[in-house]
Every structure is written in structure tokens, then in C-alpha cells.
C-alpha atoms as a PDB file:
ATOM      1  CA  UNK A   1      27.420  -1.318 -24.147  1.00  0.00           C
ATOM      2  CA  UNK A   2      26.009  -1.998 -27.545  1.00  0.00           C
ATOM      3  CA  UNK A   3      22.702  -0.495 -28.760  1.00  0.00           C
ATOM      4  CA  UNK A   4      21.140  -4.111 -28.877  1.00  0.00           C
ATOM      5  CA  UNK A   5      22.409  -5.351 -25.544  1.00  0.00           C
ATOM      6  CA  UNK A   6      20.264  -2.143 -24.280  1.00  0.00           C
ATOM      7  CA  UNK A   7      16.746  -3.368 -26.410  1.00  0.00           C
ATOM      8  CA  UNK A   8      17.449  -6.768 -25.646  1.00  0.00           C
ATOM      9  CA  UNK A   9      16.295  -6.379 -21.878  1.00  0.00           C
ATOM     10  CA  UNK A  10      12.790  -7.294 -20.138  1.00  0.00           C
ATOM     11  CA  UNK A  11      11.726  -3.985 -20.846  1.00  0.00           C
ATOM     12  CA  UNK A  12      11.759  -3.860 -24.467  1.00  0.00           C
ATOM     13  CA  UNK A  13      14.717  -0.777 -24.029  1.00  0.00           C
ATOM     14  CA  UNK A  14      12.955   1.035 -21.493  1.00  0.00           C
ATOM     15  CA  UNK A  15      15.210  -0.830 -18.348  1.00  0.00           C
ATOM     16  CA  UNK A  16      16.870   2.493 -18.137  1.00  0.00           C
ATOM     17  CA  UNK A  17      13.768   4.660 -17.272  1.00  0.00           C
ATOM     18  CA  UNK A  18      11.962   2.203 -15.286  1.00  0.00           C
ATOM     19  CA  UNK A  19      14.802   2.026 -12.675  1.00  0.00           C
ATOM     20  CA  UNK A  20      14.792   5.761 -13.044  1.00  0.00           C
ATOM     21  CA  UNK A  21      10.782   6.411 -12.296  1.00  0.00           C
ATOM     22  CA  UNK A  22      11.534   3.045  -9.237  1.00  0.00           C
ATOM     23  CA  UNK A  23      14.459   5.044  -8.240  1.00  0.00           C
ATOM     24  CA  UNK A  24      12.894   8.444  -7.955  1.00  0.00           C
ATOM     25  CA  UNK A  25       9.638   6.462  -5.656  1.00  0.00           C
ATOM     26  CA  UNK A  26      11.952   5.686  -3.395  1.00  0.00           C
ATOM     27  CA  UNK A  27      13.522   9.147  -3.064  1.00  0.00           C
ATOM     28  CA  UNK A  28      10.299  10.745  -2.887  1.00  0.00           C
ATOM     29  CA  UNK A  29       9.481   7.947   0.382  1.00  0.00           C
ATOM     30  CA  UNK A  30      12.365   8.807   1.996  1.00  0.00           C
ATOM     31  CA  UNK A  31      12.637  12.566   1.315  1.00  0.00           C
ATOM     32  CA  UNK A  32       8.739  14.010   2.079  1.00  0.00           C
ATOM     33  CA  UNK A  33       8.586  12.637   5.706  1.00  0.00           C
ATOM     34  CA  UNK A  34      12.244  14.102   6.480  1.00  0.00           C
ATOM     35  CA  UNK A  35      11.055  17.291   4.839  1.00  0.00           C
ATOM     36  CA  UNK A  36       7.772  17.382   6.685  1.00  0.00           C
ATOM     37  CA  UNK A  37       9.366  16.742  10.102  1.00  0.00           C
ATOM     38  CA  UNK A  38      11.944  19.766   9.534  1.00  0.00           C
ATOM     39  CA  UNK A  39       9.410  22.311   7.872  1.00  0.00           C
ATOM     40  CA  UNK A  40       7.061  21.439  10.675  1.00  0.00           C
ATOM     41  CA  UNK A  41       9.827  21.612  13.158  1.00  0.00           C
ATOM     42  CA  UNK A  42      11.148  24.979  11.851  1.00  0.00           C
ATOM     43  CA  UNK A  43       7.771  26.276  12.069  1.00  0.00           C
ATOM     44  CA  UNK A  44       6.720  25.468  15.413  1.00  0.00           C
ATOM     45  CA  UNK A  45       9.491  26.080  17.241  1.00  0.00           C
ATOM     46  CA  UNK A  46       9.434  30.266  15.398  1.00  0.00           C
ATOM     47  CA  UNK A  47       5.634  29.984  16.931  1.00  0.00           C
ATOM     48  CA  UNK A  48       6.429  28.948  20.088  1.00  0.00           C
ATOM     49  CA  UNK A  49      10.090  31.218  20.189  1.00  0.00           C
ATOM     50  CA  UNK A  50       7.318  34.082  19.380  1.00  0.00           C
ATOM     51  CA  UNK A  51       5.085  32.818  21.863  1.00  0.00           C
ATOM     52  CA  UNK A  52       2.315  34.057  20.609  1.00  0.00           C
ATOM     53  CA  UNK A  53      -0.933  31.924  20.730  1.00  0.00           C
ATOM     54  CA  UNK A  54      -2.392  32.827  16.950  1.00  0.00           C
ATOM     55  CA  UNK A  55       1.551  32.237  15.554  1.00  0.00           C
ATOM     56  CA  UNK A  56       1.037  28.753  17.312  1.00  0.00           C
ATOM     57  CA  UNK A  57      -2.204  28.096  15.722  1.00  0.00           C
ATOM     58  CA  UNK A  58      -1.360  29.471  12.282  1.00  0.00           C
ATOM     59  CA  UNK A  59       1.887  26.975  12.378  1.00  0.00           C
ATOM     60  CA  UNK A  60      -0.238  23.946  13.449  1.00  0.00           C
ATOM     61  CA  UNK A  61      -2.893  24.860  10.709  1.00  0.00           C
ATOM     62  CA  UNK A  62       0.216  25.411   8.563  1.00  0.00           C
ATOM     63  CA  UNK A  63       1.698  21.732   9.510  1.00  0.00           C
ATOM     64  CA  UNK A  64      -1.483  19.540   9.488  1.00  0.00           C
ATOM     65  CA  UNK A  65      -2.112  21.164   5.297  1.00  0.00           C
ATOM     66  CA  UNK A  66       1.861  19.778   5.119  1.00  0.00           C
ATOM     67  CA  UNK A  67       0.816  16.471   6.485  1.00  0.00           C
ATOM     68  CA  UNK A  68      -2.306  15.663   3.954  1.00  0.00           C
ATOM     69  CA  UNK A  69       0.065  17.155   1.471  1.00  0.00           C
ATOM     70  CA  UNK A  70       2.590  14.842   1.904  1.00  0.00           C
ATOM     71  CA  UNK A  71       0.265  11.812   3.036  1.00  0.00           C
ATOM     72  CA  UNK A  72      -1.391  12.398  -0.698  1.00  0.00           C
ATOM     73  CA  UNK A  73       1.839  12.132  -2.641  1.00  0.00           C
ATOM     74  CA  UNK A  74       3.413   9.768  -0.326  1.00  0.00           C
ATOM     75  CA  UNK A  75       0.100   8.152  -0.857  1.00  0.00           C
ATOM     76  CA  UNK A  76       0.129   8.423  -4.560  1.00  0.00           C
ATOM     77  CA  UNK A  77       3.423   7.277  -5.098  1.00  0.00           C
ATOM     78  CA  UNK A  78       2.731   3.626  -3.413  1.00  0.00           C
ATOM     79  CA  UNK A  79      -0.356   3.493  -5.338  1.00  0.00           C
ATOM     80  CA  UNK A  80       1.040   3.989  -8.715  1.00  0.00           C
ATOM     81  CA  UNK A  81       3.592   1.492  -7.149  1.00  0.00           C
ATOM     82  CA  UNK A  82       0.942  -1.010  -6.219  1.00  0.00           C
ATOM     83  CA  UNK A  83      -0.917  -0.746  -9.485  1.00  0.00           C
ATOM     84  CA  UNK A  84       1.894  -1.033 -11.758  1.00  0.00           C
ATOM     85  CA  UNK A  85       2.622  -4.419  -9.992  1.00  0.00           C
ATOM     86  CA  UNK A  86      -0.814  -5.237 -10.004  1.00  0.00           C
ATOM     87  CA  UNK A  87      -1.136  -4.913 -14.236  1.00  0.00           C
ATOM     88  CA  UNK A  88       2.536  -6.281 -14.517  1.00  0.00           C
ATOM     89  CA  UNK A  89       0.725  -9.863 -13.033  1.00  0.00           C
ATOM     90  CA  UNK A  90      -2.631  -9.214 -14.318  1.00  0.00           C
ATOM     91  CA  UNK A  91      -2.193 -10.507 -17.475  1.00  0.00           C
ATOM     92  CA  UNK A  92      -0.864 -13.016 -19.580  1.00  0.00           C
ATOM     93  CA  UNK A  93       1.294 -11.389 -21.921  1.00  0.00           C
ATOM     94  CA  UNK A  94       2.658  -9.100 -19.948  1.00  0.00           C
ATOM     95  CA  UNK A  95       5.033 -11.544 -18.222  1.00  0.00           C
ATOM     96  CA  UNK A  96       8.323  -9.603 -19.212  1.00  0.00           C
ATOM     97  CA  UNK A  97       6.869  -6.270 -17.962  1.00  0.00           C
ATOM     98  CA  UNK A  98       6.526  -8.059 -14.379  1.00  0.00           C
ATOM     99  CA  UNK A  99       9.871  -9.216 -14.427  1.00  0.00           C
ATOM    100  CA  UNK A 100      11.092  -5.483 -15.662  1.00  0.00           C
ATOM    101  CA  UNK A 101       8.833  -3.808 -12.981  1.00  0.00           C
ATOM    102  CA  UNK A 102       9.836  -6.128 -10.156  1.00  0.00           C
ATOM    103  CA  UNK A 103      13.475  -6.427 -11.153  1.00  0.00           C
ATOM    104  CA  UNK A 104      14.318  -2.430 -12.033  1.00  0.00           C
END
């Protein structure tokens, strides 16, 4: 690929690193749930294996601080999603940064 073929794009050059920041959104949707269900899971089942009720409550405290953690940057994520899509369309001369944001 040529140098110009590269700036030529919708994004002005930056094609490259807006797929990157789209591609690493969709890693981070996919990969805090999993990783919330197995920390929790790891957690509560060394709780209850100890059965001990203030190891149970300490893990539950433990997993509901890992749940508004990850519902914030889950969160987060889809907003900075929404908003970029919502200034790509929001105004007029910013038709080829839609089409890079929705097409990356």
C-alpha cells in the first residue's frame, strides 16, 4: 500500500486507528462480562468451599463492587460509542467522519 492510498480514506489517514479504538470496544464488551462471571465464580465458590458465613459475605460484597465496576466501563464504552455516532451525524461537515465511524 502506498502512503496516499492510506490518507486518501474517509478518515483523513486515521482509518487505521479508528478500527483499532472500534475494535478494542468490542473486546472490552465481550471480555468484562466473561471476566466478571469467572472472578465472581472463583470467588464464591472459595467462600462457600470455606463455608464460612463472613467469607460468603466478603465475596458477595467483593462481586457486587465487580459488577458496578464493570457495568461503569461496560457502560462507558457504549457511551463513547453512542456519542461518537451521535457528532459523526450531528453536523454538516462532518459527513466523511460518519461514514469513517460507521464503516471502521
Amino acid at each position: 500500500m502506498e502512503i496516499f492510498q492510506i490518507l486518501d480514506d474517509a478518515c483523513g489517514g486515521l482509518g487505521p486507528v479508528v478500527a483499532v479504538i472500534k475494535g478494542a470496544f468490542n473486546i472490552i464488551r465481550i471480555a468484562v462480562p466473561i471476566i466478571l462471571i469467572i472472578m465472581g465464580s472463583i470467588d464464591l465458590g472459595k467462600a462457600v468451599l470455606a463455608s464460612d458465613d463472613k467469607e460468603i459475605k466478603a465475596a458477595t460484597s467483593k462481586l457486587v463492587k465487580r459488577a458496578i465496576a464493570a457495568a461503569a466501563v461496560f457502560f462507558v464504552v457504549t457511551i463513547v460509542d453512542v456519542v461518537m455516532g451521535l457528532v459523526a451525524k450531528g453536523v454538516e461537515d462532518t459527513q466523511d467522519w460518519a461514514q469513517c465511524w460507521n464503516n471502521s
